[in-house]
Protein backbone atom coordinates (compact mmCIF):
# COMPACT_ATOMS: atom_id res chain seq x y z
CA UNK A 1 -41.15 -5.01 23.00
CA UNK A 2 -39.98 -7.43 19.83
CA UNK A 3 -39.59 -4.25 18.16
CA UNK A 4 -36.80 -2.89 20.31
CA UNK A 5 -35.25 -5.93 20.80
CA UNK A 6 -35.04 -6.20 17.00
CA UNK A 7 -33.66 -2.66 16.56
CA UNK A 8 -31.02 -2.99 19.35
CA UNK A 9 -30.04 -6.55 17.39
CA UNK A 10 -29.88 -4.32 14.23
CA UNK A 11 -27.18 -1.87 15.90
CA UNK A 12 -24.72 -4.45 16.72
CA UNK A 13 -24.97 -5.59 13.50
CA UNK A 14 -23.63 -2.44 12.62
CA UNK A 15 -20.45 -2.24 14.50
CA UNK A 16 -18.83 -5.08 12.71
CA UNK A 17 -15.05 -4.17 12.20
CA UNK A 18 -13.75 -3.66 8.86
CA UNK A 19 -11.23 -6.27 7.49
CA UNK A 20 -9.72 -3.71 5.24
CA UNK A 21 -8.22 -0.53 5.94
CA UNK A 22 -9.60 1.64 2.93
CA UNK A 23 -8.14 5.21 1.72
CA UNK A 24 -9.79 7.45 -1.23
CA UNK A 25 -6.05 8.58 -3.34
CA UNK A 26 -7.94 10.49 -6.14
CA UNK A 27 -11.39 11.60 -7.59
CA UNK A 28 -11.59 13.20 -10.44
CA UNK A 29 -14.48 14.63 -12.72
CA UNK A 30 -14.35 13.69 -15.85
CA UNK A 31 -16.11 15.14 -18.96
CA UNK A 32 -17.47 13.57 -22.42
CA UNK A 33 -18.40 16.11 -24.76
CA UNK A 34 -21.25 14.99 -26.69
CA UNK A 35 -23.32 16.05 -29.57
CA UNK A 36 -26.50 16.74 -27.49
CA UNK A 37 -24.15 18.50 -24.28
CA UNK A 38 -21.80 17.47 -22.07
CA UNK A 39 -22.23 14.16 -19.95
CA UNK A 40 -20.12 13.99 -16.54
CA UNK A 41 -18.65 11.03 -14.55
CA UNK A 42 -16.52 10.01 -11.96
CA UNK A 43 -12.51 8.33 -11.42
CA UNK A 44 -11.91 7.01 -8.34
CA UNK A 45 -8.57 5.33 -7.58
CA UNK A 46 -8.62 3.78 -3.99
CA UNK A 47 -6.00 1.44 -2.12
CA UNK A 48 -6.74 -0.95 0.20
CA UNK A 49 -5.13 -3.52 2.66
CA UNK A 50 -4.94 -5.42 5.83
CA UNK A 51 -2.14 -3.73 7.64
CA UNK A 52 -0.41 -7.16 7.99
CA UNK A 53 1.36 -7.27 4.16
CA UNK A 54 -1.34 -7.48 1.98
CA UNK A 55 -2.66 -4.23 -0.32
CA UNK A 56 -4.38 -3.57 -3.43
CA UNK A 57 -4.96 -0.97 -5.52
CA UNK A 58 -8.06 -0.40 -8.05
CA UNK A 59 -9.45 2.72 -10.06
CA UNK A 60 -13.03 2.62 -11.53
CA UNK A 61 -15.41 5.23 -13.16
CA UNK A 62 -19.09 6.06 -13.03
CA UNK A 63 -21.92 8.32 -13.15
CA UNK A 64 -21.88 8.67 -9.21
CA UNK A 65 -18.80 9.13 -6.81
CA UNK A 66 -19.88 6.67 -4.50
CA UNK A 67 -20.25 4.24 -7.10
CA UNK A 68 -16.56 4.60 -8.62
CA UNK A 69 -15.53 4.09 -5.10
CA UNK A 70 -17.13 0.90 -4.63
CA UNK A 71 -16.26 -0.38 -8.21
CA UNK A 72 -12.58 0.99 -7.63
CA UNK A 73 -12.78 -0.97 -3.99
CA UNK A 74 -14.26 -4.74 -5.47
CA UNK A 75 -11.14 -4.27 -8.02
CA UNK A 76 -8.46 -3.43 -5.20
CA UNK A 77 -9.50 -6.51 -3.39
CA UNK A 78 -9.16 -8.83 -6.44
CA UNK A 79 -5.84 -7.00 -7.32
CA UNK A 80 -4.59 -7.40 -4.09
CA UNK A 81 -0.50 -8.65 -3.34
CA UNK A 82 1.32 -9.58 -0.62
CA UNK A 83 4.43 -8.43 0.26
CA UNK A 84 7.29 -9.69 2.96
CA UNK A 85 7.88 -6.90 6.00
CA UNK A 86 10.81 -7.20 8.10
CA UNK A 87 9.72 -7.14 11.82
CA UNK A 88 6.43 -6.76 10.82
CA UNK A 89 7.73 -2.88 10.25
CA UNK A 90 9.77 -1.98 7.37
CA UNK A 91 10.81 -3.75 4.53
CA UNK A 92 13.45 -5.68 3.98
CA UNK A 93 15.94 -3.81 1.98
CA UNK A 94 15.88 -0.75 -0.76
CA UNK A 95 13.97 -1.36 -4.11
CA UNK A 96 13.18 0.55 -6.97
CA UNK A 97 10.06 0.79 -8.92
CA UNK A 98 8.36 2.39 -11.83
CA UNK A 99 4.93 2.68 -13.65
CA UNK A 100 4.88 4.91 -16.97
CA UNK A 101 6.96 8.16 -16.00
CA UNK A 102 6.38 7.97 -12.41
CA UNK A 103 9.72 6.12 -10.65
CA UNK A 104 9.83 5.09 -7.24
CA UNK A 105 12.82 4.83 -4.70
CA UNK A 106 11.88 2.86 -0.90
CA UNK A 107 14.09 2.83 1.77
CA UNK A 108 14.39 0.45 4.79
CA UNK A 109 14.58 2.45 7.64
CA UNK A 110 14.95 2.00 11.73
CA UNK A 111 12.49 1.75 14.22
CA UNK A 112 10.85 4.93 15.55
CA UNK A 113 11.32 7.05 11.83
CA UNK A 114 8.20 6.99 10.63
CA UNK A 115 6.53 7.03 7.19
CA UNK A 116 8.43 9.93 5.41
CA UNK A 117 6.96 9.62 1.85
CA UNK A 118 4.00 11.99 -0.34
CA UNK A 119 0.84 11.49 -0.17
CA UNK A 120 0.00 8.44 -2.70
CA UNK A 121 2.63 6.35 -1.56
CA UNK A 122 1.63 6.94 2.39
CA UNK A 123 -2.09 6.20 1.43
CA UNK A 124 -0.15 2.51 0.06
CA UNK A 125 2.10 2.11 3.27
CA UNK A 126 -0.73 3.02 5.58
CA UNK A 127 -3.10 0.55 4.43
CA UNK A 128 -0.29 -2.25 4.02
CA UNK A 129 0.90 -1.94 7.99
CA UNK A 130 4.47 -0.37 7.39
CA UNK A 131 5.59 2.18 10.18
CA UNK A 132 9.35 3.12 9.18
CA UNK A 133 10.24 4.00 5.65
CA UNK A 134 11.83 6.45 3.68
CA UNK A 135 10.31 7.30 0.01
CA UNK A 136 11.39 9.28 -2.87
CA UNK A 137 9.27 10.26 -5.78
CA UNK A 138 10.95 10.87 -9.47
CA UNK A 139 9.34 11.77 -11.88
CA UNK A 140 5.34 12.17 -12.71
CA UNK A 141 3.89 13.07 -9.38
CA UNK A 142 0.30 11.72 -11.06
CA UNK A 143 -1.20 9.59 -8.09
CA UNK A 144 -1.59 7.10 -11.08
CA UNK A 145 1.58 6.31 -11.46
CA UNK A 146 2.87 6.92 -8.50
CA UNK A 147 0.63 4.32 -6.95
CA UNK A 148 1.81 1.80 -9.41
CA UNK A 149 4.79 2.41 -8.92
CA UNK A 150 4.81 1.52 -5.65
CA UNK A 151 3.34 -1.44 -5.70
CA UNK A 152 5.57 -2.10 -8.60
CA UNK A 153 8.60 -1.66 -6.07
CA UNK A 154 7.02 -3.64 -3.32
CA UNK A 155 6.37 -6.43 -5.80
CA UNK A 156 10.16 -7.03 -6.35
CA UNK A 157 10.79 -7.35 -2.46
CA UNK A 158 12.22 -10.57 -0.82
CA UNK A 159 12.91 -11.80 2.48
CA UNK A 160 15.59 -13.28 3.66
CA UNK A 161 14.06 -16.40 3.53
CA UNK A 162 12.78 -16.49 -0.51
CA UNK A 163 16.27 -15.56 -1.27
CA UNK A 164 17.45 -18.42 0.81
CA UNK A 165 15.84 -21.12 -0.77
CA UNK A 166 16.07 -19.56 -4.18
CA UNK A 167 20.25 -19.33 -3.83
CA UNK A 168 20.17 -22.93 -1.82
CA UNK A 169 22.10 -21.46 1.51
CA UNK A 170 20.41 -20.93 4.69
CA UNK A 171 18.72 -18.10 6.04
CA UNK A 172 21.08 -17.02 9.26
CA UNK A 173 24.16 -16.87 6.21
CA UNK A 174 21.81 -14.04 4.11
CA UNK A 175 21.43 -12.41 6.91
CA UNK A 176 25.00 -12.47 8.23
CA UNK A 177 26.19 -11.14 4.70
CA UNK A 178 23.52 -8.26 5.10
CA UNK A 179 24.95 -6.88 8.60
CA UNK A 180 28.46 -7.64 6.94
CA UNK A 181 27.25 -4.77 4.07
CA UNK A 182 25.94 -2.45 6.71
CA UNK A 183 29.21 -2.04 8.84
CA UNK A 184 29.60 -5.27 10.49
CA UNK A 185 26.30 -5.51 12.50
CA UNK A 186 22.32 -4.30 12.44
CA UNK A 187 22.30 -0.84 13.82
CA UNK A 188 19.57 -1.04 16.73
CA UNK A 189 18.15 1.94 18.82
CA UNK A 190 19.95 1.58 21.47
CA UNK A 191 23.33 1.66 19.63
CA UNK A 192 22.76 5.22 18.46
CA UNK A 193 22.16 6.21 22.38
């Protein structure tokens, strides 16, 4: 009887929920051309993050896939940055961002669009907790750079509030001037009904 007792305590052990939401962006096999024959490995590049503003990204090789993709993971979590979401949903206004040839462009974008963006730059959004944005890709389309980029562009994002106390006003006046720049006021759902 301790034995099944110890077995069921091993399978709640088991369903422990993950504190990272995890996505595989690339594997690739790479090749070393030796003297003696050719000796294979494997690139991983993975992206992680908490779905709350906080994401990572890390790329690692090795003999094994499995192995790159936990090497890759340890160095996402050390790499990881936080960024400022409006509403807890988009971000907080449009930002560019490039790494080597691949260029970024994110858009802020209303409630109920959706992630419209390829598939690097979703695997980043996903795993960072952003539900409306619109993305544009120039340039290298290698999940490389496009990754980088990314995180390049969300890097340069502020909230109302760091700008606040970096230009010394208050936070309802950078606000106010942002609804002035959009029309007069925040277009809201139920405005476009």
């Amino acid at each position: 009887m301790a034995y099944a007792q110890d077995q069921k305590f091993d399978r709640s052990n088991e369903r422990e929920v993950p504190e990272f939401h995890e996505k595989l962006v690339a594997v690739n096999r790479v090749t070393k051309v030796n003297k003696g024959g050719r000796t294979f490995s494997f690139a991983a590049l993975m992206v992680i993050g908490d779905g709350k503003g906080r994401v990572g990204y890390g790329h690692a090789k090795a003999k094994e896939v499995p192995e790159a993709i936990r090497k890759a993971t340890e160095q996402a979590k050390r790499k990881m940055i936080r960024v400022p979401l409006r509403e807890a949903r988009t971000i907080h206004h449009d930002v560019n961002g490039r790494s080597g040839a691949g260029k970024v462009i994110l858009r802020s974008a209303p409630a109920g669009t959706g992630v419209i963006a390829g598939g690097p730059m979703r695997a980043v959004f996903d795993c960072l907790g952003i539900q409306d944005v619109v993305a544009k890709a120039v340039g290298s389309s290698n999940p490389y750079n496009m990754v980088g980029a990314t995180l390049d562009a969300l890097q340069k994002m502020e909230s109302p509030r760091q700008i606040a106390t970096r230009r010394g006003k208050k936070v309802s006046d950078i606000i106010a001037a942002r609804e002035t720049a959009h029309g007069g006021k925040a277009v809201t759902t139920e405005d476009k009904k």
